[in-house]
PDB file of N, CA and C in Angstrom:
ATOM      1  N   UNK A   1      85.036 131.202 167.054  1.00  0.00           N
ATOM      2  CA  UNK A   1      84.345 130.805 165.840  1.00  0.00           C
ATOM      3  C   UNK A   1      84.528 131.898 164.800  1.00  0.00           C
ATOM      4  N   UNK A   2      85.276 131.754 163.749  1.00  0.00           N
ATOM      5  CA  UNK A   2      85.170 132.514 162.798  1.00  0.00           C
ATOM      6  C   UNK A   2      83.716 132.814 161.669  1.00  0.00           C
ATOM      7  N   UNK A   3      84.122 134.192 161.142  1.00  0.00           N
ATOM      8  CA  UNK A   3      82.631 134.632 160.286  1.00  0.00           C
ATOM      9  C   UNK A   3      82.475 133.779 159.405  1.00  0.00           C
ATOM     10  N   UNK A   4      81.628 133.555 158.728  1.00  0.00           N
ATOM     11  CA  UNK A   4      81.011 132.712 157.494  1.00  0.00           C
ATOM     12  C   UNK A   4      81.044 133.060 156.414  1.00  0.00           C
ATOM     13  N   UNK A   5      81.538 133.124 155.392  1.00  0.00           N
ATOM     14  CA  UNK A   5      81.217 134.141 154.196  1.00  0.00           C
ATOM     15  C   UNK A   5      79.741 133.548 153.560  1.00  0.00           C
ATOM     16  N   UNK A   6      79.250 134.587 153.265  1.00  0.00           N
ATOM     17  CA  UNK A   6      77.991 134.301 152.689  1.00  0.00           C
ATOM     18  C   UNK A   6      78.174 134.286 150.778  1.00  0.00           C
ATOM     19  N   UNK A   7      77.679 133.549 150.212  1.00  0.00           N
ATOM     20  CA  UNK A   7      77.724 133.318 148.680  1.00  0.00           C
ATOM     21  C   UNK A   7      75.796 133.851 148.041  1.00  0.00           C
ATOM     22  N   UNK A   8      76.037 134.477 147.171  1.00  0.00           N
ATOM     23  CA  UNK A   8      75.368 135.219 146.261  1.00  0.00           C
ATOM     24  C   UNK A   8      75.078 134.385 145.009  1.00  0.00           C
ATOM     25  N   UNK A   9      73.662 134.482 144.527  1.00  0.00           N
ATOM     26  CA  UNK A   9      74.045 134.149 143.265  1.00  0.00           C
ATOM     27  C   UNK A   9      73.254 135.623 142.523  1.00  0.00           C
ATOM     28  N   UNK A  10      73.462 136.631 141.779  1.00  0.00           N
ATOM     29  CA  UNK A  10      73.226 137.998 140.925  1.00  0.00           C
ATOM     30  C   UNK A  10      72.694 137.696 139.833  1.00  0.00           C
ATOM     31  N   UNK A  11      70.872 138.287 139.820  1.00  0.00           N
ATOM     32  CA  UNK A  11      70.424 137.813 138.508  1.00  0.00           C
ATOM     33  C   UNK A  11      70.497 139.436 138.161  1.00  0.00           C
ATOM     34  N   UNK A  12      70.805 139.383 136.443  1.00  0.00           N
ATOM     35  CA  UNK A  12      70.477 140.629 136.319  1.00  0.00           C
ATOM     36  C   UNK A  12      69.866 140.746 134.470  1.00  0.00           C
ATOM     37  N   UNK A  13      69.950 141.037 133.866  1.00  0.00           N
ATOM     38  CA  UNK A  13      68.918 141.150 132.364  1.00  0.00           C
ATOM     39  C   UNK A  13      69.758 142.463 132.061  1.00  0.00           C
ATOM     40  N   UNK A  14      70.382 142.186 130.532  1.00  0.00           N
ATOM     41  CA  UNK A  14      70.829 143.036 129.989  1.00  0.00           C
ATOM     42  C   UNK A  14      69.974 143.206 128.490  1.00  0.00           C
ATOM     43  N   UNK A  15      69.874 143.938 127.399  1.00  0.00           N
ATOM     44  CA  UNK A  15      69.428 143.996 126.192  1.00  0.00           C
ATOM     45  C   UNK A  15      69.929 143.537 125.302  1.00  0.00           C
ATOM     46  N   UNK A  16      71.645 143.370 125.157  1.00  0.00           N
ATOM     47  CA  UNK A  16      71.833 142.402 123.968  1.00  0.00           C
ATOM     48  C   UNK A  16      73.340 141.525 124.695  1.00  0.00           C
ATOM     49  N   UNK A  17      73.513 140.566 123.601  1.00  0.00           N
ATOM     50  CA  UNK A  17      74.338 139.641 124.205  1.00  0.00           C
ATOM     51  C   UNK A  17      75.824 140.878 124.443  1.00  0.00           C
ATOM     52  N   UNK A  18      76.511 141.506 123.331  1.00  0.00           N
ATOM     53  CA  UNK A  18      77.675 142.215 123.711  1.00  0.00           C
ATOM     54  C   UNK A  18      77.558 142.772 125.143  1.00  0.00           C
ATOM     55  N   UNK A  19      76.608 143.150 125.108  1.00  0.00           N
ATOM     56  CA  UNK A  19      76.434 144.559 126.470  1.00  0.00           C
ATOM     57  C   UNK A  19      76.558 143.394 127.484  1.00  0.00           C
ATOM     58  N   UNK A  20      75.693 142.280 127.591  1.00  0.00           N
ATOM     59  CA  UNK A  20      75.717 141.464 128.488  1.00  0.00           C
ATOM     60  C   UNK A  20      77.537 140.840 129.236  1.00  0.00           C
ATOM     61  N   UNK A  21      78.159 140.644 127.755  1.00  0.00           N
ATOM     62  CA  UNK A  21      79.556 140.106 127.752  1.00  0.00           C
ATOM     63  C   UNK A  21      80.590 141.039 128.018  1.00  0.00           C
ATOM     64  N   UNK A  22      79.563 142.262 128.055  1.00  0.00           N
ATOM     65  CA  UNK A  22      81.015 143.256 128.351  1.00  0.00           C
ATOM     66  C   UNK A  22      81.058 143.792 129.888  1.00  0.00           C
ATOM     67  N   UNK A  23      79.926 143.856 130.331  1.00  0.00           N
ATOM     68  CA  UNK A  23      79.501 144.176 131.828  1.00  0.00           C
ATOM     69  C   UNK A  23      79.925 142.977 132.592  1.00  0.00           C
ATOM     70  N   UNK A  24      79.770 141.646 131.961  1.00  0.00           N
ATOM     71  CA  UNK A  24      80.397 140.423 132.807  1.00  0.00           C
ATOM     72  C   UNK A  24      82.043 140.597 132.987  1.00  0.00           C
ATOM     73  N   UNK A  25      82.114 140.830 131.434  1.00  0.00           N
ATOM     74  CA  UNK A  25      84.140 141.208 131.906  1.00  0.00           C
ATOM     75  C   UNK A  25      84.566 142.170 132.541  1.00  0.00           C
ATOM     76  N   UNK A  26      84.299 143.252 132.635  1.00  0.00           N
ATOM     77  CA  UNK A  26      84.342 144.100 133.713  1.00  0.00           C
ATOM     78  C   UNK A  26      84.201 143.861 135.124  1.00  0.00           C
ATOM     79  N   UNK A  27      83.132 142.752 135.791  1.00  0.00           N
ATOM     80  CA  UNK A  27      83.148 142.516 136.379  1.00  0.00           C
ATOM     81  C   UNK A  27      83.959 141.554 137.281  1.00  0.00           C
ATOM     82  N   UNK A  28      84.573 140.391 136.260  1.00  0.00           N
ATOM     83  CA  UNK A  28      85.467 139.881 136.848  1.00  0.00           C
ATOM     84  C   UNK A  28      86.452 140.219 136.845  1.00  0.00           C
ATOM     85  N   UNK A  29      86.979 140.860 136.069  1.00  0.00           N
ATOM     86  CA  UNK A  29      88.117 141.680 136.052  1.00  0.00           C
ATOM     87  C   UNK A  29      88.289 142.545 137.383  1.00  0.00           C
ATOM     88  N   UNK A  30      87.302 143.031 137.827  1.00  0.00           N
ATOM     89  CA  UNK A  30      87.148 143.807 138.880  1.00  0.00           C
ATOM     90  C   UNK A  30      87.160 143.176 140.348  1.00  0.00           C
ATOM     91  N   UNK A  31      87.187 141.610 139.932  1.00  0.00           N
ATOM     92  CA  UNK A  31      86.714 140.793 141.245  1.00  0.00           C
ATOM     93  C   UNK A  31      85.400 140.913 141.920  1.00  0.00           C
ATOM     94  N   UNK A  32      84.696 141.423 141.156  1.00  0.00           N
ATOM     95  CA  UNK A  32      83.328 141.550 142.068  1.00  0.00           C
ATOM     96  C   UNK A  32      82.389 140.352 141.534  1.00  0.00           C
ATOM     97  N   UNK A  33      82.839 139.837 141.026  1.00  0.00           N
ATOM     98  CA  UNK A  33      81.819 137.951 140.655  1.00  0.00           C
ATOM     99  C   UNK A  33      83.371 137.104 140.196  1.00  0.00           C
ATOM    100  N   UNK A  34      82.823 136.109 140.254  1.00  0.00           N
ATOM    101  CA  UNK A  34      83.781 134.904 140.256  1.00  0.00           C
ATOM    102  C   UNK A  34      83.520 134.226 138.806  1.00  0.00           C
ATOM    103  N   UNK A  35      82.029 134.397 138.377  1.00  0.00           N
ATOM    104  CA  UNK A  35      81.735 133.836 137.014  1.00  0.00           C
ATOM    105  C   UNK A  35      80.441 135.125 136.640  1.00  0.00           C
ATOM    106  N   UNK A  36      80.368 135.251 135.413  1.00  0.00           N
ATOM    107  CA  UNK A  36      79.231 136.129 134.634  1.00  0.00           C
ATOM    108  C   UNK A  36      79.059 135.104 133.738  1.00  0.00           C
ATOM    109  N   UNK A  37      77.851 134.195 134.031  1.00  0.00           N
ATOM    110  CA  UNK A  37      76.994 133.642 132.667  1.00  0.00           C
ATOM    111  C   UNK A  37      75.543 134.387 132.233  1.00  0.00           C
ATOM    112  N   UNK A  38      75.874 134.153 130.868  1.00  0.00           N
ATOM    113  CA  UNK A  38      75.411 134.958 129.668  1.00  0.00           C
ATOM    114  C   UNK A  38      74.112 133.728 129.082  1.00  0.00           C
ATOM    115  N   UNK A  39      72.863 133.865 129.395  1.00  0.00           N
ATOM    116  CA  UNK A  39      71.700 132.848 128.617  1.00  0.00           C
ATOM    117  C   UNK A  39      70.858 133.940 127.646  1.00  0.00           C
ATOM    118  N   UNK A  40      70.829 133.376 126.718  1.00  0.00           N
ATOM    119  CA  UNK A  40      69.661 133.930 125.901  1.00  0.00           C
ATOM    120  C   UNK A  40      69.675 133.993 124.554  1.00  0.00           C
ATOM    121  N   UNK A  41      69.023 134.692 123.723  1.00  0.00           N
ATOM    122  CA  UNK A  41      67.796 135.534 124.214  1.00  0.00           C
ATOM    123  C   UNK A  41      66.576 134.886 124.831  1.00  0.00           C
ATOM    124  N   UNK A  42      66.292 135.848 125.789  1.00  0.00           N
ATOM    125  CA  UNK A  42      64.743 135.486 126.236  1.00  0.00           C
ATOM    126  C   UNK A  42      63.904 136.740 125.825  1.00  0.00           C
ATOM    127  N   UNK A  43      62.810 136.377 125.996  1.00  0.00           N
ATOM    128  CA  UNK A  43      61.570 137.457 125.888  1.00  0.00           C
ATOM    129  C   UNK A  43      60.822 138.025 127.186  1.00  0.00           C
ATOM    130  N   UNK A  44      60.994 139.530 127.470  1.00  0.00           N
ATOM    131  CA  UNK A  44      60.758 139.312 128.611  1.00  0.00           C
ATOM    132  C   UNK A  44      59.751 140.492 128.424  1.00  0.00           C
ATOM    133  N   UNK A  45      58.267 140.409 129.144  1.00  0.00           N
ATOM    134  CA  UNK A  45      57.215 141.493 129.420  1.00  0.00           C
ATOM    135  C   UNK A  45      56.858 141.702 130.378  1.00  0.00           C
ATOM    136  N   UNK A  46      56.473 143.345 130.655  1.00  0.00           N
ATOM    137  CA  UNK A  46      56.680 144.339 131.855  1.00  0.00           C
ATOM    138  C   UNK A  46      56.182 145.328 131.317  1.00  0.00           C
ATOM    139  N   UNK A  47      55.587 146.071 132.755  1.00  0.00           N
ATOM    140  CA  UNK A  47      55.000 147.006 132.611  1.00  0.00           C
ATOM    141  C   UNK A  47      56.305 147.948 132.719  1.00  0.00           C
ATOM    142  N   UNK A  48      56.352 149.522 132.451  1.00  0.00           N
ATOM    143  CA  UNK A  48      57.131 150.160 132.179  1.00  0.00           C
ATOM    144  C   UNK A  48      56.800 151.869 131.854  1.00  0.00           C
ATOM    145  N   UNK A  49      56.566 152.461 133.185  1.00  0.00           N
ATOM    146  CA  UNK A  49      55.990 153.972 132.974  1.00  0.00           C
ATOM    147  C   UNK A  49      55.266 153.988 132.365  1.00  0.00           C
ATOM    148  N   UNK A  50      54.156 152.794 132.731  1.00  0.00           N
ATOM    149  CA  UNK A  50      52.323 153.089 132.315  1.00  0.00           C
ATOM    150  C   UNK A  50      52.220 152.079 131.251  1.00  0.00           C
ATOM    151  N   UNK A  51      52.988 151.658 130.273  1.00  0.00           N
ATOM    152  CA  UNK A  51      53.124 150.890 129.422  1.00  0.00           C
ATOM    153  C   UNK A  51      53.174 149.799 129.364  1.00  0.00           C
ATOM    154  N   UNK A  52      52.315 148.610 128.901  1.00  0.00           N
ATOM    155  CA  UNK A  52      53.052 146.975 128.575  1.00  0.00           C
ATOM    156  C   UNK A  52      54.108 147.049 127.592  1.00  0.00           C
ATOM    157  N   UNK A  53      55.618 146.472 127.595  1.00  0.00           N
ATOM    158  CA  UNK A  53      56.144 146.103 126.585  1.00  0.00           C
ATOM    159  C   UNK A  53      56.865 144.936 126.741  1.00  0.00           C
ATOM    160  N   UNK A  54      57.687 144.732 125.775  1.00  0.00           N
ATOM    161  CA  UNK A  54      58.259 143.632 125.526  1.00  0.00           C
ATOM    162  C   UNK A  54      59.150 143.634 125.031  1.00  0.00           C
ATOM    163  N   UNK A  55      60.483 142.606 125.032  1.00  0.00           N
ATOM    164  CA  UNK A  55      62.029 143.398 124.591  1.00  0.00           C
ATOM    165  C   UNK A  55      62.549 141.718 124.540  1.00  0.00           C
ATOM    166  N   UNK A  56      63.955 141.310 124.013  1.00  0.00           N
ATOM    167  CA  UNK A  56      64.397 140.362 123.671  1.00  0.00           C
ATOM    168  C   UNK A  56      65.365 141.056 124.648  1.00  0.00           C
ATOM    169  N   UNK A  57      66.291 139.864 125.884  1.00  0.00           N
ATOM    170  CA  UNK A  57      66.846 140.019 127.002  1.00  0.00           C
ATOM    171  C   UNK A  57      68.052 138.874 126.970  1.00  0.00           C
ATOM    172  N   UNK A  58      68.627 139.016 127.667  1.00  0.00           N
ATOM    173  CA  UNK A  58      70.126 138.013 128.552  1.00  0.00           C
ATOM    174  C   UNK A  58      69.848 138.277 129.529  1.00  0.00           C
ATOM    175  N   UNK A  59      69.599 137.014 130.208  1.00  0.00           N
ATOM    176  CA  UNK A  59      69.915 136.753 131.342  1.00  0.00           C
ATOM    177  C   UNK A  59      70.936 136.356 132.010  1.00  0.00           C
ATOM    178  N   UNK A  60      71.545 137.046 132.828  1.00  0.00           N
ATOM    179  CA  UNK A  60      72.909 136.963 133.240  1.00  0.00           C
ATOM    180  C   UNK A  60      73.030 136.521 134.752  1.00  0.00           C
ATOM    181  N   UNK A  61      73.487 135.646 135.193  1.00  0.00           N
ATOM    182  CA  UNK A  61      73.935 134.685 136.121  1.00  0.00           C
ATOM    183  C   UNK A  61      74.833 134.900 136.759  1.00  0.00           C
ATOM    184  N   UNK A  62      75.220 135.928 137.832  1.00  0.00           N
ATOM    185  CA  UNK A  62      76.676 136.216 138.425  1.00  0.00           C
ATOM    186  C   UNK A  62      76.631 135.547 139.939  1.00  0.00           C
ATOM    187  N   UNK A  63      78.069 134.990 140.198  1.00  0.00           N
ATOM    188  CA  UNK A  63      78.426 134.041 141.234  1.00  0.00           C
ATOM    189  C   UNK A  63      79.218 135.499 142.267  1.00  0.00           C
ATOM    190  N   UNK A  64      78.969 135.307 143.718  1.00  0.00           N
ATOM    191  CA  UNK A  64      79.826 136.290 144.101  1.00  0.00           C
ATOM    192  C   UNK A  64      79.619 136.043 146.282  1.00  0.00           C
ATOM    193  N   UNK A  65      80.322 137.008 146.690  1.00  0.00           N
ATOM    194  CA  UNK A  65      79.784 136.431 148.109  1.00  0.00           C
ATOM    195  C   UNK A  65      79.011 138.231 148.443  1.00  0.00           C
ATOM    196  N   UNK A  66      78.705 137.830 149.524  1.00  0.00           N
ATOM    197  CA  UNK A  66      77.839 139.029 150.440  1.00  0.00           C
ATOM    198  C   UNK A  66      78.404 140.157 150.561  1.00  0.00           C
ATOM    199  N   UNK A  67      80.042 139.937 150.840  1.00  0.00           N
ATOM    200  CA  UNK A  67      80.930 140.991 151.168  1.00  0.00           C
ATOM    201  C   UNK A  67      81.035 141.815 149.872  1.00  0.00           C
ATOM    202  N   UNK A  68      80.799 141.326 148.890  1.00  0.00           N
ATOM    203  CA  UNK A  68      81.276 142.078 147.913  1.00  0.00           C
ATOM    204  C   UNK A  68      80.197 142.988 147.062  1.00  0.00           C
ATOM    205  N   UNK A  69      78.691 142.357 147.757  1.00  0.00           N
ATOM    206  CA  UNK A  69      77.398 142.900 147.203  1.00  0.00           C
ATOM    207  C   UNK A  69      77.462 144.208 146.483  1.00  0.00           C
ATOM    208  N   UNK A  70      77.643 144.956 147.936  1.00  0.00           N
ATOM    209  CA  UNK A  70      77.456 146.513 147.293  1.00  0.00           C
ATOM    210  C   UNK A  70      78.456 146.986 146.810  1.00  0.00           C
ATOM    211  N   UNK A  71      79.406 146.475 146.755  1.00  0.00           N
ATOM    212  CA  UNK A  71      80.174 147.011 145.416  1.00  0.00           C
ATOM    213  C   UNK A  71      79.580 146.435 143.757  1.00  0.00           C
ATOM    214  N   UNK A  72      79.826 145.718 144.117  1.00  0.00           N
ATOM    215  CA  UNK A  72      78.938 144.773 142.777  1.00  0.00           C
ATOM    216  C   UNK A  72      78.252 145.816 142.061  1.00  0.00           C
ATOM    217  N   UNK A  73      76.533 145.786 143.260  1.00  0.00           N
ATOM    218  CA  UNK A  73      75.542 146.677 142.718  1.00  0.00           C
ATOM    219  C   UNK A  73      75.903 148.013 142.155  1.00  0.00           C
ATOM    220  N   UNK A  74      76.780 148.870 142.729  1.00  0.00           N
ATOM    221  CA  UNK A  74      77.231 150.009 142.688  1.00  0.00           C
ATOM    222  C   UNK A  74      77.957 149.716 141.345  1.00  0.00           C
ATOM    223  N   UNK A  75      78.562 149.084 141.127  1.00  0.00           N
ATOM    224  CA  UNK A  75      79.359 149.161 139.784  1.00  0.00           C
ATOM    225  C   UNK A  75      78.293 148.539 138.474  1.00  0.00           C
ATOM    226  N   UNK A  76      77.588 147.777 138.356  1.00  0.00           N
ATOM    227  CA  UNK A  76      76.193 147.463 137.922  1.00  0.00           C
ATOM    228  C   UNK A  76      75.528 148.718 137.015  1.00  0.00           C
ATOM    229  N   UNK A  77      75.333 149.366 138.565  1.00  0.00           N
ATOM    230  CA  UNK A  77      74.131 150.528 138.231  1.00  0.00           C
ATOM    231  C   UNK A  77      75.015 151.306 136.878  1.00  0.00           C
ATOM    232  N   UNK A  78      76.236 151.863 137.571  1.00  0.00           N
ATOM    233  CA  UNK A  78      76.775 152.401 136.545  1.00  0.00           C
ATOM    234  C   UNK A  78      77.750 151.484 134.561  1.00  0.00           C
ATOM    235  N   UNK A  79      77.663 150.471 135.139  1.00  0.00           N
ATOM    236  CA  UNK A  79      77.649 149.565 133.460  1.00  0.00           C
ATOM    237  C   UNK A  79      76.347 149.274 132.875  1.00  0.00           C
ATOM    238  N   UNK A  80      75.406 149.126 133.190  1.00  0.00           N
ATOM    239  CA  UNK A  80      74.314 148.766 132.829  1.00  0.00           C
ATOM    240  C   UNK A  80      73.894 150.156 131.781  1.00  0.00           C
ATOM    241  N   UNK A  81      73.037 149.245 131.013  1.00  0.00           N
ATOM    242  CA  UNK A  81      72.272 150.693 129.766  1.00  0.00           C
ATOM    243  C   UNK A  81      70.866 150.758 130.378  1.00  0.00           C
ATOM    244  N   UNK A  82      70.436 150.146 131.027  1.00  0.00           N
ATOM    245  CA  UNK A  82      69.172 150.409 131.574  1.00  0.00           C
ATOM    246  C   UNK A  82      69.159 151.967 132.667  1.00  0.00           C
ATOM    247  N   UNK A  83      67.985 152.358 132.573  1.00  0.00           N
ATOM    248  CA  UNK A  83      67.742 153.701 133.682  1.00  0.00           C
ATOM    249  C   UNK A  83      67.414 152.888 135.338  1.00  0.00           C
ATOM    250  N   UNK A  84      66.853 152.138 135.188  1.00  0.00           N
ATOM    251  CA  UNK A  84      66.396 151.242 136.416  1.00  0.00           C
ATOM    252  C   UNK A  84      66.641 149.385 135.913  1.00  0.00           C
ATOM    253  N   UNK A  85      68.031 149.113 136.319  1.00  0.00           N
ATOM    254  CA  UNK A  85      68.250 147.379 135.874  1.00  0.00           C
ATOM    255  C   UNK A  85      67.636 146.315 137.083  1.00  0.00           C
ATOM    256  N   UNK A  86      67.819 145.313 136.935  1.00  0.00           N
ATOM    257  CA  UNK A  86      67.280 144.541 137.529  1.00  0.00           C
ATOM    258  C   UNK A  86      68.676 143.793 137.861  1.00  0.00           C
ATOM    259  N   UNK A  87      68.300 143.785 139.477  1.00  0.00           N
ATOM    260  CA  UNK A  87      69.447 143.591 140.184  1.00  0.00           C
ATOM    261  C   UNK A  87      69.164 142.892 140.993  1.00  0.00           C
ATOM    262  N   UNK A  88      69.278 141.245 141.375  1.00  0.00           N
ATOM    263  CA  UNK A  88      68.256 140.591 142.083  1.00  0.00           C
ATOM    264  C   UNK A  88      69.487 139.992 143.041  1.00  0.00           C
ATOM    265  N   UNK A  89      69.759 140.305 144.444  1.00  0.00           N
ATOM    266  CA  UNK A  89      70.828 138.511 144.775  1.00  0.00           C
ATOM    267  C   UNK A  89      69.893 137.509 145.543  1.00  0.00           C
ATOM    268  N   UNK A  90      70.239 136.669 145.382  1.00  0.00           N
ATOM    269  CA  UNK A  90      69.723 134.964 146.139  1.00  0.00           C
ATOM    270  C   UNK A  90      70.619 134.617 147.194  1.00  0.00           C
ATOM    271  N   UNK A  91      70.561 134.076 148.388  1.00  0.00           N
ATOM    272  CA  UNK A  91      71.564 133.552 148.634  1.00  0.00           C
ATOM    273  C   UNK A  91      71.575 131.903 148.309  1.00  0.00           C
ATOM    274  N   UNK A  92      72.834 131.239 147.927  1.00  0.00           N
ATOM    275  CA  UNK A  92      73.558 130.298 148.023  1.00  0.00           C
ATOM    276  C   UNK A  92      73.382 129.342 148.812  1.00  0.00           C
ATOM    277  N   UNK A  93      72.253 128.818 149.635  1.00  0.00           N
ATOM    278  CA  UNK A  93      71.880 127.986 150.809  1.00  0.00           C
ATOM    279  C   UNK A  93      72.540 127.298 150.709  1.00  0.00           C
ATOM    280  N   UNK A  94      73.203 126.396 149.800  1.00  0.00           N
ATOM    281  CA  UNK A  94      74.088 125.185 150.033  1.00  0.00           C
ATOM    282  C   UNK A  94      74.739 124.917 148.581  1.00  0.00           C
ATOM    283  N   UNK A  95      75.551 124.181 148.506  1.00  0.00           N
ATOM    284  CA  UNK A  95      76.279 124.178 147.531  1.00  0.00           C
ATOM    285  C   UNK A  95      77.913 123.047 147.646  1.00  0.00           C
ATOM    286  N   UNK A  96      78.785 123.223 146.450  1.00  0.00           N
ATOM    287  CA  UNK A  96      79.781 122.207 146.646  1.00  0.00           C
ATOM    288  C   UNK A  96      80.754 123.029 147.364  1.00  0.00           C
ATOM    289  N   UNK A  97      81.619 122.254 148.120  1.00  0.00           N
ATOM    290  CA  UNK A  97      82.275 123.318 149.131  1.00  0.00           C
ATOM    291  C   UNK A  97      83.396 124.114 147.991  1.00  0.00           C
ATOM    292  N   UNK A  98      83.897 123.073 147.461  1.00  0.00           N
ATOM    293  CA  UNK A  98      85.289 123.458 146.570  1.00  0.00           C
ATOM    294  C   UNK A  98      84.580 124.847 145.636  1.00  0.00           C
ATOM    295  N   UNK A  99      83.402 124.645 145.394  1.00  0.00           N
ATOM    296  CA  UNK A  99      83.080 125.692 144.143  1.00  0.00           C
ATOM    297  C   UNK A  99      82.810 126.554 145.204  1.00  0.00           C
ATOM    298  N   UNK A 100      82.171 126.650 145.809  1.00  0.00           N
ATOM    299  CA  UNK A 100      82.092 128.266 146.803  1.00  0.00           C
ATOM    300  C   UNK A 100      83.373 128.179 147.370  1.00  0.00           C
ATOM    301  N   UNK A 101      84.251 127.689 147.869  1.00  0.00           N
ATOM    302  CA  UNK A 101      85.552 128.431 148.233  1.00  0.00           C
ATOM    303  C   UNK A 101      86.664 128.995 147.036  1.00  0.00           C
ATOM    304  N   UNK A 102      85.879 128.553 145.743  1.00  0.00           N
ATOM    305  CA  UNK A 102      86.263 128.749 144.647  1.00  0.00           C
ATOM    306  C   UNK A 102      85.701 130.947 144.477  1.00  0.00           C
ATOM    307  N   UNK A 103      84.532 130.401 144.737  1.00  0.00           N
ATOM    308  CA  UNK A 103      83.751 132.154 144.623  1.00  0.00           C
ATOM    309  C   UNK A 103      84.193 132.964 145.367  1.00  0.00           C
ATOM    310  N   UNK A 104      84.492 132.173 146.966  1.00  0.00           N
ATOM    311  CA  UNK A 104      85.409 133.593 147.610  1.00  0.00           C
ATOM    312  C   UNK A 104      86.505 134.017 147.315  1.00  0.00           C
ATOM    313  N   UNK A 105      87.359 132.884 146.721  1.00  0.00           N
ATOM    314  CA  UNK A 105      88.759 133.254 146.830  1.00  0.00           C
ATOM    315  C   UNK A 105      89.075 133.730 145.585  1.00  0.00           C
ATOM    316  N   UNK A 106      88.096 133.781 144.407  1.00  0.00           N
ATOM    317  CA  UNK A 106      88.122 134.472 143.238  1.00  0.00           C
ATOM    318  C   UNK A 106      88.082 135.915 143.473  1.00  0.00           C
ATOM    319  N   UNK A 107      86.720 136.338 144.541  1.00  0.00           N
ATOM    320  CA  UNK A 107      86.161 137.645 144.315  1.00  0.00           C
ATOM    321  C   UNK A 107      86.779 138.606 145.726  1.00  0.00           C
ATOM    322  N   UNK A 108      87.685 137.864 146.258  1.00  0.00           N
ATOM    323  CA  UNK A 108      88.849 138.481 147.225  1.00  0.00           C
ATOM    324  C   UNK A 108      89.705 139.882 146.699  1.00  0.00           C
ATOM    325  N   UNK A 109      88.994 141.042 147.139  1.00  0.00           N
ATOM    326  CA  UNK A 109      90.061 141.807 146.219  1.00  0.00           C
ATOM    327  C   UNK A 109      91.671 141.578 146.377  1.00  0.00           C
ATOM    328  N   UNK A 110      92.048 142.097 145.298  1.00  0.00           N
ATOM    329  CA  UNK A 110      93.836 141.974 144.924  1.00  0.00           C
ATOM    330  C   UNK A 110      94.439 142.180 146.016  1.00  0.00           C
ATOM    331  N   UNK A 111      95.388 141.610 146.105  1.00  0.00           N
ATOM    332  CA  UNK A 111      96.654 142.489 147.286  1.00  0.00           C
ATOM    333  C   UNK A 111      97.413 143.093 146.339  1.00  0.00           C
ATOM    334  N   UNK A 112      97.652 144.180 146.665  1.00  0.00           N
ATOM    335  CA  UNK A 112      98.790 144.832 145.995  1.00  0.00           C
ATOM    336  C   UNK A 112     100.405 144.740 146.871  1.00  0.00           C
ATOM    337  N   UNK A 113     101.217 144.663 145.692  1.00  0.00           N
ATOM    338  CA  UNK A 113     102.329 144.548 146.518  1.00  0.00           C
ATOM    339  C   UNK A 113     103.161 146.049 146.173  1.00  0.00           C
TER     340      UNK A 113
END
């Protein structure tokens, strides 16, 4: 019996739409998500080193599998403008087969020849 790949879906909140669109291209470019969607603005409030505030946000939607998580996150931490981002994965319980064999075989790193 072969392994299973597991599918991800990556919520994460950036501050403005560019930053949002530029951390998504990086990312696929990188193969570490298969899609980066970009929603917003939203309004989002939180407490914050003692503070209530409030900030206008993107919510960003990344498709990806399990294997590729901690790279993901790891590359995240360092694109992101936040000091502490919000880095959430879900898993994928079910879905269309073609589009998740679509997510693995997107976020497969390169072969080099």
């Amino acid at each position: 019996m072969g392994v299973r790949v597991g599918h991800l879906q990556v919520i994460v909140s950036i501050d403005s739409r560019e930053g949002a669109e530029r951390v998504g291209r990086a990312l696929v470019e990188a193969r570490l998500v298969a899609c980066f969607q970009v929603i917003g603005p939203m309004s989002s409030i939180y407490r914050w080193k003692g503070e209530i505030e409030q900030a206008e946000e993107w919510l960003c939607l990344a498709k990806t599998t399990t294997e590729r998580f901690d790279e993901l996150r790891e590359r995240l931490v360092v694109l992101h403008p936040y000091e502490n981002p919000e880095i959430i994965a879900t898993p994928i319980v079910a879905g269309h087969a073609d589009y998740l064999q679509w997510i693995s075989a997107e976020t497969a790193p390169a072969v080099r020849s």
